[in-house]
Every structure is written in C-alpha cells, then in structure tokens.
C-alpha atoms as a PDB file:
ATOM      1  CA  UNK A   1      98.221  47.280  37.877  1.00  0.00           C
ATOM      2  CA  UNK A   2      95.216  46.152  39.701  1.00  0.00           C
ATOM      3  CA  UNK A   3      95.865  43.234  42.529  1.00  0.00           C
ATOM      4  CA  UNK A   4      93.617  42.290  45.573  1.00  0.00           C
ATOM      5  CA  UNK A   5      95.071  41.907  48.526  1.00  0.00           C
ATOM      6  CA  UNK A   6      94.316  41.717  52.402  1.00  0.00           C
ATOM      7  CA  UNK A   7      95.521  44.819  54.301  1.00  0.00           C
ATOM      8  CA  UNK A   8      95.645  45.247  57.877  1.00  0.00           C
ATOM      9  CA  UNK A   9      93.238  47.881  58.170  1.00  0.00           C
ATOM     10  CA  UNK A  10      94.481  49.595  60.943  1.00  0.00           C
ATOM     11  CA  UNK A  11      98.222  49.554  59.487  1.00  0.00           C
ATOM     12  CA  UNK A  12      96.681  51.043  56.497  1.00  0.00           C
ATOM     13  CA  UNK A  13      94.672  54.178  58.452  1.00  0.00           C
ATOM     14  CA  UNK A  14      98.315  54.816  60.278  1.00  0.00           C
ATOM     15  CA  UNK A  15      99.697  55.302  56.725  1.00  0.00           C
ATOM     16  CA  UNK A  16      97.105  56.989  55.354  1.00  0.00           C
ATOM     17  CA  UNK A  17      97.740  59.370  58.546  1.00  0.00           C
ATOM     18  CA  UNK A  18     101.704  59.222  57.827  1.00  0.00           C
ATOM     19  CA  UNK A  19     101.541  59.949  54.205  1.00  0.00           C
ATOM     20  CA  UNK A  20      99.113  62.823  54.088  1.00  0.00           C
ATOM     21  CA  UNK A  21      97.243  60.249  51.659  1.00  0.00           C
ATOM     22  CA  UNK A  22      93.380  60.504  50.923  1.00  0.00           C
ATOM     23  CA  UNK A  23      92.885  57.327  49.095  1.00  0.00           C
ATOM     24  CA  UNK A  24      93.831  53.881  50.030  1.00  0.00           C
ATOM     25  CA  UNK A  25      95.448  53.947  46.804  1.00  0.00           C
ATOM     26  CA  UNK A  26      97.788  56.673  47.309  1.00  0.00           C
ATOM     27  CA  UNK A  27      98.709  55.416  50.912  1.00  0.00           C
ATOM     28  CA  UNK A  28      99.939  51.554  49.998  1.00  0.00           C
ATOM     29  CA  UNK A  29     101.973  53.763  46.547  1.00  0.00           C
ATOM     30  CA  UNK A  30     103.422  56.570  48.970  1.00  0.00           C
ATOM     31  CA  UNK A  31     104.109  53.371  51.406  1.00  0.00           C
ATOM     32  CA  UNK A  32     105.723  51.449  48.761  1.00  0.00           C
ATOM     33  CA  UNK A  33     107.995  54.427  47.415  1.00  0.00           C
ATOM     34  CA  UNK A  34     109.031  55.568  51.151  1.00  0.00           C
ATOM     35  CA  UNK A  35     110.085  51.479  51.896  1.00  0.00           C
ATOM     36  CA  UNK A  36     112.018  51.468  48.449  1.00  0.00           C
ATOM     37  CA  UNK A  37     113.713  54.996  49.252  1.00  0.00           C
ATOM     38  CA  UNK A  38     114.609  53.667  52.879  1.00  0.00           C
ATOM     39  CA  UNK A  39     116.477  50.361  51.483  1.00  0.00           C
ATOM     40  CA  UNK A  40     117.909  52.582  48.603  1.00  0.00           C
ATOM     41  CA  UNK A  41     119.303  54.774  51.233  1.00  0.00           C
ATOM     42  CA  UNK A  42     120.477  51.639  53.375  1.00  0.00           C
ATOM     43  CA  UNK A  43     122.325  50.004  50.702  1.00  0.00           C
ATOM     44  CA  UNK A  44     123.977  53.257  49.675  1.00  0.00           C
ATOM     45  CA  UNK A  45     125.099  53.336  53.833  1.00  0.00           C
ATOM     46  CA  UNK A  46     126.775  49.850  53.464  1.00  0.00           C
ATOM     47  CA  UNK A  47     128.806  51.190  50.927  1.00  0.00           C
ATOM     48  CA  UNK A  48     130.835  53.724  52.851  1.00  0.00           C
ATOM     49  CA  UNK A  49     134.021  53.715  52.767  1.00  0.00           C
ATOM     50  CA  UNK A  50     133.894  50.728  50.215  1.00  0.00           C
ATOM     51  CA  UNK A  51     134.302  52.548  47.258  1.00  0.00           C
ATOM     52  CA  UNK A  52     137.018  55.246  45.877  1.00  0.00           C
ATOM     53  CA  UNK A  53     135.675  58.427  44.374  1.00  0.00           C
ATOM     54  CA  UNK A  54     138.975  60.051  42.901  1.00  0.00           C
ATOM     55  CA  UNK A  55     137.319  62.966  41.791  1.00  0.00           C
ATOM     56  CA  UNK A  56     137.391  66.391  43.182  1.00  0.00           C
ATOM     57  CA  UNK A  57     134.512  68.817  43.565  1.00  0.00           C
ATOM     58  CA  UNK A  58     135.177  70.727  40.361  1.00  0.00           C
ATOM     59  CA  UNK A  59     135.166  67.722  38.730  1.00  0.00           C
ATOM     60  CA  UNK A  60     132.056  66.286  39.932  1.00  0.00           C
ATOM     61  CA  UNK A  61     130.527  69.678  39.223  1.00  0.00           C
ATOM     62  CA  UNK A  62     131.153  69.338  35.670  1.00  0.00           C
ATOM     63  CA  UNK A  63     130.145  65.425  35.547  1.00  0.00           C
ATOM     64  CA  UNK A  64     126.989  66.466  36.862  1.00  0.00           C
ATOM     65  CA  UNK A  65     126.556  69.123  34.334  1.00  0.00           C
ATOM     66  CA  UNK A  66     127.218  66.771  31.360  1.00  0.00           C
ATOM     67  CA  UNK A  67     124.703  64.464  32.507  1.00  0.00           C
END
C-alpha cells in the first residue's frame, strides 16, 4: 500500500541502523513487524497464570504434529 507520511528523519536513520535495513522502506516494515511482535509478546505475558493448559508434554507434542 502506498501512504505519505512525515517521518522523523533521524528516528528513521536509528532504525535503519537497528534493523540492518537499506531502504527506508524496509526500515518503517521491519519497524512495524518488531512493534507488533513486542505487543504480541506483551499480551501473551499478561496472560500468565490466567489460563489452564491441562495438557502434558506428550500431548502437546502430538497436537503440534496434527496441526
């Protein structure tokens, strides 16, 4: 999807520096994907200890397995 927007340019060279990224481009998508991980990751912490898993590893192993 194309979009214009108004970057902070030097918040944008940090990334670029962060992400390994050589466009502009592929620093505000490697950005975007690391923020989305990160809140993924958070919400999955605010569950612990919240919810019941009654299976054991064996079981899991196979679940996994099936797909």
């Amino acid at each position: 999807m194309r979009t214009t927007i108004d970057v902070n340019e030097g918040l944008l060279r940090r990334a670029k520096e962060l992400t390994g990224a050589k466009t502009m481009r592929e620093a505000v998508n490697r950005s975007l994907e690391e923020t989305v991980r990160h809140r993924e990751i958070q919400a999955l912490r605010g569950m612990f200890g919240k919810v019941r898993l009654r299976w054991n590893l064996k079981e899991f192993l196979e679940f996994r397995r099936r797909g």
